[in-house]
Protein backbone atom coordinates (compact mmCIF):
# COMPACT_ATOMS: atom_id res chain seq x y z
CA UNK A 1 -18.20 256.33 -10.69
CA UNK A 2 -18.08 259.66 -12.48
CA UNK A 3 -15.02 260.44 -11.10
CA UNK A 4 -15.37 260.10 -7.20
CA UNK A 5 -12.67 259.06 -5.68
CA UNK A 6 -12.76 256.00 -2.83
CA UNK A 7 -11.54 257.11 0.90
CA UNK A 8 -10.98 254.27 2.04
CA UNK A 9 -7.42 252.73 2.79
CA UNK A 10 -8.00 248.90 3.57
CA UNK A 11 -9.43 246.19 2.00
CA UNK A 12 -12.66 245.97 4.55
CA UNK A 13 -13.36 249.56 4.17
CA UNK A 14 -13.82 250.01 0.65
CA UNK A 15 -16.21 246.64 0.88
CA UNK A 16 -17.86 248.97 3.22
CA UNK A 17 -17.84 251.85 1.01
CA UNK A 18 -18.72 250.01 -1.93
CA UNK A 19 -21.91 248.49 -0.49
CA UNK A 20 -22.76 251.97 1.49
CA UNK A 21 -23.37 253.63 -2.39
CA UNK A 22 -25.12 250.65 -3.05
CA UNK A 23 -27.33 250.92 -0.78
CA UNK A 24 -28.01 254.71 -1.27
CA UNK A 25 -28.48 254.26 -5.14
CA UNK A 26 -30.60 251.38 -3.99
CA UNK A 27 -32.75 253.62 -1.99
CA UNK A 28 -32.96 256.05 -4.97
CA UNK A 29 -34.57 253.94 -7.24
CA UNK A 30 -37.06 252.55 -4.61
CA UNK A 31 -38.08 256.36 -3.78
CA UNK A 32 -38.36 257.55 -7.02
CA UNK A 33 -40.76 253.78 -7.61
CA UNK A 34 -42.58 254.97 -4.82
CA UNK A 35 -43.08 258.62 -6.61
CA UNK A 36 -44.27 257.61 -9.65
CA UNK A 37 -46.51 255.14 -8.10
CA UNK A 38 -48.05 257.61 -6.28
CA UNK A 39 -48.77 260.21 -8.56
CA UNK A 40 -50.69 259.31 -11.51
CA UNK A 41 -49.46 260.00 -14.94
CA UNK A 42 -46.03 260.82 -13.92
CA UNK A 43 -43.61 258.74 -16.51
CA UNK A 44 -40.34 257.30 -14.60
CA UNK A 45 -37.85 259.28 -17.14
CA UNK A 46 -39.06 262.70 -15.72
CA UNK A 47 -38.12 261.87 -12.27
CA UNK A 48 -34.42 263.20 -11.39
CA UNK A 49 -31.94 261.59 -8.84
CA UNK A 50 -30.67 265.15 -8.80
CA UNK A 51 -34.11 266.24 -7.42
CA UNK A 52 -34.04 262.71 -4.84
């Protein structure tokens, strides 16, 4: 994970933390679909997460 460290102390909260950055990178990848979808001639490996 590059480094980041997990805040959570129990066993249910880091299955919650776990599957919140899921989701989120989840949602990246579906938004930057959805941007090179929508703009014609706009390859996938220029679009940046950084950017997202």
């Amino acid at each position: 994970m590059d480094g980041r460290v997990l805040r959570s102390r129990s066993v249910p909260g880091l299955e919650q933390e776990i599957f919140a950055l899921l989701t989120v990178y989840q949602a990246l990848v579906r938004m930057a679909g959805d941007v090179t979808t929508a703009t014609p001639g706009l390859s996938v490996q220029r679009v940046s997460f950084t950017v997202l």
